[in-house]
C-alpha atoms as a PDB file:
ATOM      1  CA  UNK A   1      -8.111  -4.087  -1.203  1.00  0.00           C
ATOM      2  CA  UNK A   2      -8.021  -7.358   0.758  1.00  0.00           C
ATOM      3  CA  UNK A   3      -7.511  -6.916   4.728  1.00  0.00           C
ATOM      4  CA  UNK A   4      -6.164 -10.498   4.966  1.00  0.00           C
ATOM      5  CA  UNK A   5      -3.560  -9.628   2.574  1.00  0.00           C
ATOM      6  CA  UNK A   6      -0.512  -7.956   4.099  1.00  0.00           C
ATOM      7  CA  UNK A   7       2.169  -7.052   1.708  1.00  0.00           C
ATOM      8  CA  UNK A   8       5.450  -6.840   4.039  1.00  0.00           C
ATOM      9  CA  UNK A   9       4.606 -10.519   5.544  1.00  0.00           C
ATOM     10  CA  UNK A  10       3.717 -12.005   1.708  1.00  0.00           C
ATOM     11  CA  UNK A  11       7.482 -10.085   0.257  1.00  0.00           C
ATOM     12  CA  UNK A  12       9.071 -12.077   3.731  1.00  0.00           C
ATOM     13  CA  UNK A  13       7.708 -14.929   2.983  1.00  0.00           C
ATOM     14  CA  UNK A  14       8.806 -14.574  -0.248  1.00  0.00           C
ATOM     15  CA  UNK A  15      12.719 -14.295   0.907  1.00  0.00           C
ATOM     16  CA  UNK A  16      12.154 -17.048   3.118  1.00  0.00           C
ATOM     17  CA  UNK A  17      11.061 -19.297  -0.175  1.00  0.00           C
ATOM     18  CA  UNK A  18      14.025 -17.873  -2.285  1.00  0.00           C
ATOM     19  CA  UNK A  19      16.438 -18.733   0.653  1.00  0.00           C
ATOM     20  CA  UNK A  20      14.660 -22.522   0.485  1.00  0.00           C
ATOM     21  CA  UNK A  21      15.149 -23.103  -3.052  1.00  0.00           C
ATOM     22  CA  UNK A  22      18.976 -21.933  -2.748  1.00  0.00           C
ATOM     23  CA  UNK A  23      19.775 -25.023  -0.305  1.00  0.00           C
ATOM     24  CA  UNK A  24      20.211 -28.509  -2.255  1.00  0.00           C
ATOM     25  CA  UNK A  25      18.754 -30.593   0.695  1.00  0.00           C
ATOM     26  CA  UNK A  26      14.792 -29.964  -0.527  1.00  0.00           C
ATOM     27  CA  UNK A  27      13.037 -32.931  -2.271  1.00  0.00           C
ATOM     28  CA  UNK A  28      11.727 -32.345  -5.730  1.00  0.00           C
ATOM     29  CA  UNK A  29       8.070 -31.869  -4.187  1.00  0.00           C
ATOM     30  CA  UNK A  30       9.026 -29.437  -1.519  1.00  0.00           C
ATOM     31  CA  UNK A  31      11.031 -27.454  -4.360  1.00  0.00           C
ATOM     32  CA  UNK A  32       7.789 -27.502  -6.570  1.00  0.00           C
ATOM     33  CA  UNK A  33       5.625 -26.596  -3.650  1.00  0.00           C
ATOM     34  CA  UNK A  34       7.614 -23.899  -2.626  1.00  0.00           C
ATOM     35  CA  UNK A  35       7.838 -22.481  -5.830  1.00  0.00           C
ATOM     36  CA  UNK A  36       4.048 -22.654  -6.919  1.00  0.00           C
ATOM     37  CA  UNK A  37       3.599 -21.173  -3.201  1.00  0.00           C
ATOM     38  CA  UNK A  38       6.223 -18.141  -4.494  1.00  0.00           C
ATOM     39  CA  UNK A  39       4.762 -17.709  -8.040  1.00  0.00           C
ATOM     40  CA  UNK A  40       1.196 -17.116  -6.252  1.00  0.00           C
ATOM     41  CA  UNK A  41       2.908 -15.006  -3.788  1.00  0.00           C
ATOM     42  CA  UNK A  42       4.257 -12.762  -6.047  1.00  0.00           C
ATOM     43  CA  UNK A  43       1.290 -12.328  -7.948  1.00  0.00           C
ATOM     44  CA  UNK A  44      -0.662 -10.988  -5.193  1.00  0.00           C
ATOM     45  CA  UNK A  45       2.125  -8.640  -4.502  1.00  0.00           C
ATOM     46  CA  UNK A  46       2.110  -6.832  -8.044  1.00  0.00           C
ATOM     47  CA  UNK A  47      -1.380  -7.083  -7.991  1.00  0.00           C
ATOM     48  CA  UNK A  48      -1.285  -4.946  -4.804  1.00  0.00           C
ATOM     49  CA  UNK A  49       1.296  -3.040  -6.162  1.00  0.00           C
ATOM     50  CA  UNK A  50      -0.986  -1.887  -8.923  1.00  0.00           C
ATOM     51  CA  UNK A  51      -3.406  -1.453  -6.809  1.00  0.00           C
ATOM     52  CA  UNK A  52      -1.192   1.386  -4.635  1.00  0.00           C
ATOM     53  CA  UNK A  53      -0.066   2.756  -7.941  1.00  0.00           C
ATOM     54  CA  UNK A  54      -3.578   3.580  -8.934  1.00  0.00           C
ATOM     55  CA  UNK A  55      -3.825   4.796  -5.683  1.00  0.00           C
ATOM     56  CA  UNK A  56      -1.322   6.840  -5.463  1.00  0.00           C
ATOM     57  CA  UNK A  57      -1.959   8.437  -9.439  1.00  0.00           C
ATOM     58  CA  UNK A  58      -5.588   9.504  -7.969  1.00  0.00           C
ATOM     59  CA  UNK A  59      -4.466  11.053  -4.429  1.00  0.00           C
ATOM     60  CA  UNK A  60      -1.923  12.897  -6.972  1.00  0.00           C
ATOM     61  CA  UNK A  61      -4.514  14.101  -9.342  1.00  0.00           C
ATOM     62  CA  UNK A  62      -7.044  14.953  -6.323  1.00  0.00           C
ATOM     63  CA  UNK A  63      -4.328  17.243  -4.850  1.00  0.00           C
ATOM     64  CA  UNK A  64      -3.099  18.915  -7.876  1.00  0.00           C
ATOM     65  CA  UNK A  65      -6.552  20.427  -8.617  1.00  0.00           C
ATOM     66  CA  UNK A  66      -6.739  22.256  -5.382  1.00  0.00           C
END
């Protein structure tokens, strides 16, 4: 997993773009920047997401065989 990554700032972020789009005073532009900046955003956070899944399935398997 990436250490420059961190999951709780990229989900804020995230609000803070949802709460951007929601006002009518952005320019086209900013609205499509913001919301290219969001759609990457979110992919990093289900890719991390499946990443801690995996994580979590093997720690479970590890410690149900001893």
């Amino acid at each position: 997993m990436s250490d420059t990554f961190n999951f709780e700032a990229a989900m804020k972020r995230l609000a803070e773009i949802a709460t951007l789009l929601e006002k009518d005073d952005l320019s086209l532009d900013n609205a499509i920047a913001l919301f290219d900046e969001g759609l990457q955003l979110s992919k990093q956070c289900q890719n991390r997401l499946t990443q801690y899944e995996t994580t979590v399935k093997e720690l479970v398997q590890k410690h149900q065989g001893e």
